[in-house]
N, C-alpha and C. Protein backbone atom coordinates (compact mmCIF):
# COMPACT_ATOMS: atom_id res chain seq x y z
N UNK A 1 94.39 149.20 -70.60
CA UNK A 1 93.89 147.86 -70.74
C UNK A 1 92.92 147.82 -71.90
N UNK A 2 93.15 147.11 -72.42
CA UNK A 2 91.87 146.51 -73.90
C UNK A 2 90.52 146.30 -73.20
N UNK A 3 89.59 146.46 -73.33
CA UNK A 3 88.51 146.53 -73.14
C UNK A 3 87.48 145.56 -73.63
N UNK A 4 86.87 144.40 -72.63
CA UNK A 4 86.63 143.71 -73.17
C UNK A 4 85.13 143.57 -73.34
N UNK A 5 84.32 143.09 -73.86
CA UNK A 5 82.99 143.37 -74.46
C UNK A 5 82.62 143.36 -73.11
N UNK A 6 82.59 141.80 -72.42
CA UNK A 6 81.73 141.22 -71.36
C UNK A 6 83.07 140.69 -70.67
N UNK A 7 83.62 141.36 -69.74
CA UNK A 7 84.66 140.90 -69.00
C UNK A 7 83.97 139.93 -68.00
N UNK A 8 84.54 138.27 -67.50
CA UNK A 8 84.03 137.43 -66.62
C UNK A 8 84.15 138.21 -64.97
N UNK A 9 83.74 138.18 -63.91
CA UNK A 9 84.12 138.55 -63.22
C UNK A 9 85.43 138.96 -62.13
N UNK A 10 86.50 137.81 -62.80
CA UNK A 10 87.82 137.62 -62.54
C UNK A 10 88.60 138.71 -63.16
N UNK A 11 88.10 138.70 -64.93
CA UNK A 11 88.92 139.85 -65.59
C UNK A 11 88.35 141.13 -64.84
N UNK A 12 87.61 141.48 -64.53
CA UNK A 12 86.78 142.37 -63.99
C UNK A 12 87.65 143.35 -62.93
N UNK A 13 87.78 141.97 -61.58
CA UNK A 13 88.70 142.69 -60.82
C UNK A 13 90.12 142.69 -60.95
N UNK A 14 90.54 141.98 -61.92
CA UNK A 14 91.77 141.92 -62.16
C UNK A 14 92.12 143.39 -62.85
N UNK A 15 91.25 144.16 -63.95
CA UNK A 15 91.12 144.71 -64.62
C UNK A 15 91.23 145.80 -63.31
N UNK A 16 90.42 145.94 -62.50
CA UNK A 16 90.25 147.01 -61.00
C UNK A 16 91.46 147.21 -60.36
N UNK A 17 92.16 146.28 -60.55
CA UNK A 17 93.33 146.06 -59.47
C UNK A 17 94.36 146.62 -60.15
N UNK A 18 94.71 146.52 -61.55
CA UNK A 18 95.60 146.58 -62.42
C UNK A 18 95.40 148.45 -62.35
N UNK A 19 94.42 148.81 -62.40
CA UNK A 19 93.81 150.71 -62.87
C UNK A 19 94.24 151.00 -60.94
N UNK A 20 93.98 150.11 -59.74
CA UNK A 20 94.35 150.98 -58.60
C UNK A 20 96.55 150.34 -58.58
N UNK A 21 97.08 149.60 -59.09
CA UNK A 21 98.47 149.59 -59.45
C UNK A 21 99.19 150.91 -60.10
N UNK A 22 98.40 151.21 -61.18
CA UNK A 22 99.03 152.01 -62.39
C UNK A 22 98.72 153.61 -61.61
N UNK A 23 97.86 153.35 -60.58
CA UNK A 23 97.10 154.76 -60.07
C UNK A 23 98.65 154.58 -59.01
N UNK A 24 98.74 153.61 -58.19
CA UNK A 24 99.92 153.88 -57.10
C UNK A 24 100.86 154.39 -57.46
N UNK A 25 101.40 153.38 -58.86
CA UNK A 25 102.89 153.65 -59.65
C UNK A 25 102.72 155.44 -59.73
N UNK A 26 101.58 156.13 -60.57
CA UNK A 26 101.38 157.30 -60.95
C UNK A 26 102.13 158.48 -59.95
N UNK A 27 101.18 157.91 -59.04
CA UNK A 27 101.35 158.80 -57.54
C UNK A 27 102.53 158.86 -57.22
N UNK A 28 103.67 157.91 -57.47
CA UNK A 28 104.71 158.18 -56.78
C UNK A 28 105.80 158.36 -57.88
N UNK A 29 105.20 158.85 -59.01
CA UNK A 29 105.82 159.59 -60.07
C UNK A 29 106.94 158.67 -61.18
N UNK A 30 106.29 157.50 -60.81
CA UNK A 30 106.37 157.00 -62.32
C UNK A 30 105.57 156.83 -63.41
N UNK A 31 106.28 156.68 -64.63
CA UNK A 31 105.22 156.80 -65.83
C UNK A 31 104.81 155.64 -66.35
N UNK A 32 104.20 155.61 -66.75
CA UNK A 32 103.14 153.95 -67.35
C UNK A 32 103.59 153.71 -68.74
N UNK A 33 104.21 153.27 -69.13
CA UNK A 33 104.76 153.33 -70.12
C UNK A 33 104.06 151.99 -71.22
N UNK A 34 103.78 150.78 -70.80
CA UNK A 34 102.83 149.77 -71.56
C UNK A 34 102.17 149.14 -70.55
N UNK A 35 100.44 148.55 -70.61
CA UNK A 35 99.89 147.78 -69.90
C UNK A 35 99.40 146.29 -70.53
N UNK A 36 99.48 145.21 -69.61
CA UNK A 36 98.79 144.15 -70.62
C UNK A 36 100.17 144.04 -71.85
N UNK A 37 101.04 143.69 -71.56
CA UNK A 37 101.97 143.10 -72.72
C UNK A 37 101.86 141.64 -72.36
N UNK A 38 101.30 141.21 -74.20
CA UNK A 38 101.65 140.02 -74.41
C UNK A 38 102.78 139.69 -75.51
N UNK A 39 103.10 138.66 -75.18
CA UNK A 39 103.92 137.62 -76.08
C UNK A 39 103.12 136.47 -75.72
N UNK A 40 103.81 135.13 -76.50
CA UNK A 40 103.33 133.69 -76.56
C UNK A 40 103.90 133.51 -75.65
N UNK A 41 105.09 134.20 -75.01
CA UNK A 41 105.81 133.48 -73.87
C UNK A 41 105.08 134.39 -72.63
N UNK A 42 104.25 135.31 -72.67
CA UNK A 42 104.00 135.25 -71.05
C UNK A 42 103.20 137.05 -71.30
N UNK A 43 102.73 137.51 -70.32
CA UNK A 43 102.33 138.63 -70.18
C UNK A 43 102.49 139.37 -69.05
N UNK A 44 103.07 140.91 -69.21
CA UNK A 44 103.23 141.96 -68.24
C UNK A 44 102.28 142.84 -67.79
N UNK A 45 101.83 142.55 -66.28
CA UNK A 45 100.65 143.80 -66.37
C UNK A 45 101.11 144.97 -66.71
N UNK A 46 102.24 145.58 -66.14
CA UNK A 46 102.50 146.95 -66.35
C UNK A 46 103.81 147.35 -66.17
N UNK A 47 104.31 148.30 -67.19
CA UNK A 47 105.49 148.59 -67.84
C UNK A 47 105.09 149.79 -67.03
N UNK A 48 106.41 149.87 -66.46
CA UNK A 48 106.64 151.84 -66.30
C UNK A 48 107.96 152.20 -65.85
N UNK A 49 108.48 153.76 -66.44
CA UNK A 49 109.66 154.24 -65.83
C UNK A 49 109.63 155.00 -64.70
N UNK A 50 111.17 154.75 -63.90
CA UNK A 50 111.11 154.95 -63.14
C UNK A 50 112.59 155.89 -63.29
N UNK A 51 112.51 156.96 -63.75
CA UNK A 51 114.09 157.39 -63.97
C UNK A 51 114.05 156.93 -65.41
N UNK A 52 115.33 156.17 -65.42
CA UNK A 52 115.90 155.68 -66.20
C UNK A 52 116.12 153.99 -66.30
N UNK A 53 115.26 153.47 -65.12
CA UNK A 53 115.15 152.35 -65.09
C UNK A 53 113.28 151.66 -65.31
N UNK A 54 113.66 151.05 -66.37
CA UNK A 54 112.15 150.33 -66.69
C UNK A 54 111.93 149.07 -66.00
N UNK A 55 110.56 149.76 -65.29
CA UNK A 55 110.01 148.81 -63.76
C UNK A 55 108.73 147.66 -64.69
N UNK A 56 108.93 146.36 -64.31
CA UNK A 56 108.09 145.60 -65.25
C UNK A 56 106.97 145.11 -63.76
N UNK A 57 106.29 144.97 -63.74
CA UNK A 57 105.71 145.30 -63.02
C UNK A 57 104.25 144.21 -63.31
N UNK A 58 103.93 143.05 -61.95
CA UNK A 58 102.95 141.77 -61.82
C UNK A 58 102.24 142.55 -61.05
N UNK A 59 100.93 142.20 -61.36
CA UNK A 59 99.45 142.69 -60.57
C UNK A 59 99.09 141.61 -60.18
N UNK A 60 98.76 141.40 -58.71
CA UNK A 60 98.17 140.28 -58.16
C UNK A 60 97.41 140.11 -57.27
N UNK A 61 95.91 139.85 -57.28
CA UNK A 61 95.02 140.27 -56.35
C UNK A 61 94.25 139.13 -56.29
N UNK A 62 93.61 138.72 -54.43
CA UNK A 62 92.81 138.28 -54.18
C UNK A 62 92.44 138.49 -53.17
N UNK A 63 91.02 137.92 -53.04
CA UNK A 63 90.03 138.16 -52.42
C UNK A 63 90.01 137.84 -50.94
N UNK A 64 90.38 136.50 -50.83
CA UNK A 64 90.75 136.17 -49.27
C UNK A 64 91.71 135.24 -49.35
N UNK A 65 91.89 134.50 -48.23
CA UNK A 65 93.20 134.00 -47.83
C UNK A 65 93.34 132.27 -48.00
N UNK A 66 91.92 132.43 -48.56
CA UNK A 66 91.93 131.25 -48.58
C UNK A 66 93.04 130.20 -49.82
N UNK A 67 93.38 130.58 -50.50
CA UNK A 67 94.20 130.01 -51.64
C UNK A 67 95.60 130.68 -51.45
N UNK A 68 95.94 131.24 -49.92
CA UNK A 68 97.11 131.80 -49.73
C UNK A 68 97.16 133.38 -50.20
N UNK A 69 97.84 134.19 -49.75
CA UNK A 69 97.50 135.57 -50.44
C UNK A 69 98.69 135.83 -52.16
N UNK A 70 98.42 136.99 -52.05
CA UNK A 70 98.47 137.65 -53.16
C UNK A 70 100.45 137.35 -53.86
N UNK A 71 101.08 137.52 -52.92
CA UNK A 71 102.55 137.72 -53.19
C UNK A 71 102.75 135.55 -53.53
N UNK A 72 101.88 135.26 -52.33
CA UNK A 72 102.69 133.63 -52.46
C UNK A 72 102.12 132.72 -54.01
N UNK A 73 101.40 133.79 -54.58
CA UNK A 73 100.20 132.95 -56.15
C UNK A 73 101.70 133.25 -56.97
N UNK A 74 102.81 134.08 -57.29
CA UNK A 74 103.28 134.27 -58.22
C UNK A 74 104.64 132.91 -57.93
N UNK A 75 104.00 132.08 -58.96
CA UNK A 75 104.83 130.54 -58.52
C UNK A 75 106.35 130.76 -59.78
N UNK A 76 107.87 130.11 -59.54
CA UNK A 76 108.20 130.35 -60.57
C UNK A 76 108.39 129.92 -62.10
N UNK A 77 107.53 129.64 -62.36
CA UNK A 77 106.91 129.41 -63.84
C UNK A 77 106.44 130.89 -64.50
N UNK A 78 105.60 131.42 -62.74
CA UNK A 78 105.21 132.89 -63.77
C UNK A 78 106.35 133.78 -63.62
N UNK A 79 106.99 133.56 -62.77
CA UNK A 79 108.74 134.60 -63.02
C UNK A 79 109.32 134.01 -64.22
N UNK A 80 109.20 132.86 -64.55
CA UNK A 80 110.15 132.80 -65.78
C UNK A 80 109.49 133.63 -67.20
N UNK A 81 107.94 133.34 -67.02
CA UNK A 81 107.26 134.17 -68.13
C UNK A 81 107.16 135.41 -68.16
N UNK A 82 107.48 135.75 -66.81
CA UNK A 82 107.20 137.66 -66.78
C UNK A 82 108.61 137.89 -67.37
N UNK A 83 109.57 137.21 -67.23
CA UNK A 83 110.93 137.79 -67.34
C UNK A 83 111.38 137.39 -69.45
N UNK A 84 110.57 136.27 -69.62
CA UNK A 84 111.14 136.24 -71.28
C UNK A 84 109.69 137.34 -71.85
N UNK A 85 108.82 137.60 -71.37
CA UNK A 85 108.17 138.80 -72.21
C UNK A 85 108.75 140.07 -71.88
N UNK A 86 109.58 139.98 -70.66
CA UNK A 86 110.36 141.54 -70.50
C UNK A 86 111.15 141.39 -71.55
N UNK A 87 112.06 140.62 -71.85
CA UNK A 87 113.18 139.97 -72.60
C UNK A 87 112.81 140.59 -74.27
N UNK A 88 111.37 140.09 -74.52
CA UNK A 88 111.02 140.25 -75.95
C UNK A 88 110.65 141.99 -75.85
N UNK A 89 110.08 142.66 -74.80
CA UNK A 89 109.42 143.71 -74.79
C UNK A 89 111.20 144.58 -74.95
N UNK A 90 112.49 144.01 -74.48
CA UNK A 90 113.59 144.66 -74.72
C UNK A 90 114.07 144.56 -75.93
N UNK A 91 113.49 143.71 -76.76
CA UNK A 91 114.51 143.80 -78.21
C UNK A 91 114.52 144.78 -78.78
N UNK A 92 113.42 146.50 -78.98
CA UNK A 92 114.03 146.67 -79.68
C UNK A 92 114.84 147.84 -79.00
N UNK A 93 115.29 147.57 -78.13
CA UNK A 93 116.33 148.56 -77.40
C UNK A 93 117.84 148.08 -77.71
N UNK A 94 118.00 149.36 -78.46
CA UNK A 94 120.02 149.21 -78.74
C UNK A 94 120.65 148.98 -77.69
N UNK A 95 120.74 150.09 -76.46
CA UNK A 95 120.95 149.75 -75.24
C UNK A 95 120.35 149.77 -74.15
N UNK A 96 120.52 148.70 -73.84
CA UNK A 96 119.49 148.05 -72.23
C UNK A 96 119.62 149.00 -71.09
N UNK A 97 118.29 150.01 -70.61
CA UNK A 97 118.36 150.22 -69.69
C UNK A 97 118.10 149.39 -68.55
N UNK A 98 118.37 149.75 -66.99
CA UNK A 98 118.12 149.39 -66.22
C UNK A 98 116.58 148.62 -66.05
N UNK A 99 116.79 147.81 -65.08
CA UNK A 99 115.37 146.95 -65.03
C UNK A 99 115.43 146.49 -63.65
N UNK A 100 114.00 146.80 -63.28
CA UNK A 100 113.33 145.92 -62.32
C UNK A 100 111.88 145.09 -61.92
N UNK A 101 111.76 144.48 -61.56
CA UNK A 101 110.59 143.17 -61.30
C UNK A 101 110.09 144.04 -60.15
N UNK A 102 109.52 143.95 -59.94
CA UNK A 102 108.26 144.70 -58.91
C UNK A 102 106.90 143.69 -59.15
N UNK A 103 106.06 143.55 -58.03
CA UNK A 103 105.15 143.34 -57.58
C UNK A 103 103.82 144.69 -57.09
N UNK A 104 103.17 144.31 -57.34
CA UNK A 104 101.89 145.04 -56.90
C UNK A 104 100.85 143.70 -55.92
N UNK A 105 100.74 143.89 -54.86
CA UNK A 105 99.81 142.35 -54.19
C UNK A 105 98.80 143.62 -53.58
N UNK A 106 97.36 143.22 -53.95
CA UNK A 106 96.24 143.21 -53.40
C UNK A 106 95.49 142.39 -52.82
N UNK A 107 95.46 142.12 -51.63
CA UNK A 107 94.87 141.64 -50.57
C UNK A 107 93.86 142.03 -50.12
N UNK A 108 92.58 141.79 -50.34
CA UNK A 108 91.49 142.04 -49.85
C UNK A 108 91.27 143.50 -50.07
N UNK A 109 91.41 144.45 -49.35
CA UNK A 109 91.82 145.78 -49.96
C UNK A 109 93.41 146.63 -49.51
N UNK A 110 94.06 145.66 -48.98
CA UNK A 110 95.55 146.10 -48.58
C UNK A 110 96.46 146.05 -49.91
N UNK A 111 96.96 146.96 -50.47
CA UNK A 111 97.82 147.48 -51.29
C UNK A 111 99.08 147.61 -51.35
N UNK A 112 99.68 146.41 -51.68
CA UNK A 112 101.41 146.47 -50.61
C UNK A 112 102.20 146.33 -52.57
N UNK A 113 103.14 147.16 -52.68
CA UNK A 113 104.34 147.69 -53.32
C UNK A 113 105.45 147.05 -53.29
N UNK A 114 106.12 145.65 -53.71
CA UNK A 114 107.17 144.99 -53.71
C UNK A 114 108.29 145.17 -54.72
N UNK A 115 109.24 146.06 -54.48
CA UNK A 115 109.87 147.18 -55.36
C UNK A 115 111.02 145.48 -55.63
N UNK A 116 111.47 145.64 -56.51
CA UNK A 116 112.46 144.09 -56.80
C UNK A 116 112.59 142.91 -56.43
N UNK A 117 111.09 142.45 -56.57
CA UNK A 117 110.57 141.53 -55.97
C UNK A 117 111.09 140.26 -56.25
N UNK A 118 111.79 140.53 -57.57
CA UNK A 118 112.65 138.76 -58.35
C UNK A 118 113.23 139.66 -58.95
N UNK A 119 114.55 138.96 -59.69
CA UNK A 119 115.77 139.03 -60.27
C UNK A 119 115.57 138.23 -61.67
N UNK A 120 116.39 138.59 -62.28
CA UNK A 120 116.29 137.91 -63.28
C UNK A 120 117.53 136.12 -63.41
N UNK A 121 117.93 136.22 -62.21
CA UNK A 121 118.83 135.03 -62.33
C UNK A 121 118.00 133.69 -62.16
């Protein structure tokens, strides 16, 4: 993650949540391959392989329940944006490996792993 002078408190834990994601992915022996990809069309918390298939991968954390939890915030507007910055993050691949959408939801401090969480259709 880029490092920001004076992160607000939001980037803060977002920033926390994203370092205990990339720590889970680690553990179960995938590699981190990009964090924080932007395009104009949208941003990926975290790129990683898994094999031979590149896992694109939403960080999503909150605090309580009050605004609904963690999995029900990713509305699809942000699937369409996670999926055209995967899109741009694939150009410069001759041939397309495998891909999957995964979720990371942090809930208060519950840590739940949503392995193909959306499709690209």
């Amino acid at each position: 993650m880029t490092a920001i002078a004076h992160p607000t408190p939001a980037q803060a834990t977002g920033g926390d949540a994203e370092d205990r994601a990339a720590a889970l992915l680690s553990r179960n022996g995938l590699a981190i391959v990009a964090r924080n990809y932007r395009t104009r069309m949208g941003e990926i918390d975290l790129v990683a392989r898994d094999g031979d298939c590149l896992v694109f991968v939403e960080v999503r954390s909150r605090a309580g329940a009050a605004y609904g939890d963690a999995l029900e915030s990713i509305t699809p507007g942000k699937r369409r944006r996670i999926v055209a910055a995967a899109r741009h993050f694939l150009l410069p691949y001759k041939r397309l490996p495998p891909c999957r959408f995964d979720v990371i939801a942090l809930d208060a401090d519950e840590l739940r792993w949503v392995r193909g969480a959306f499709d690209v259709s």
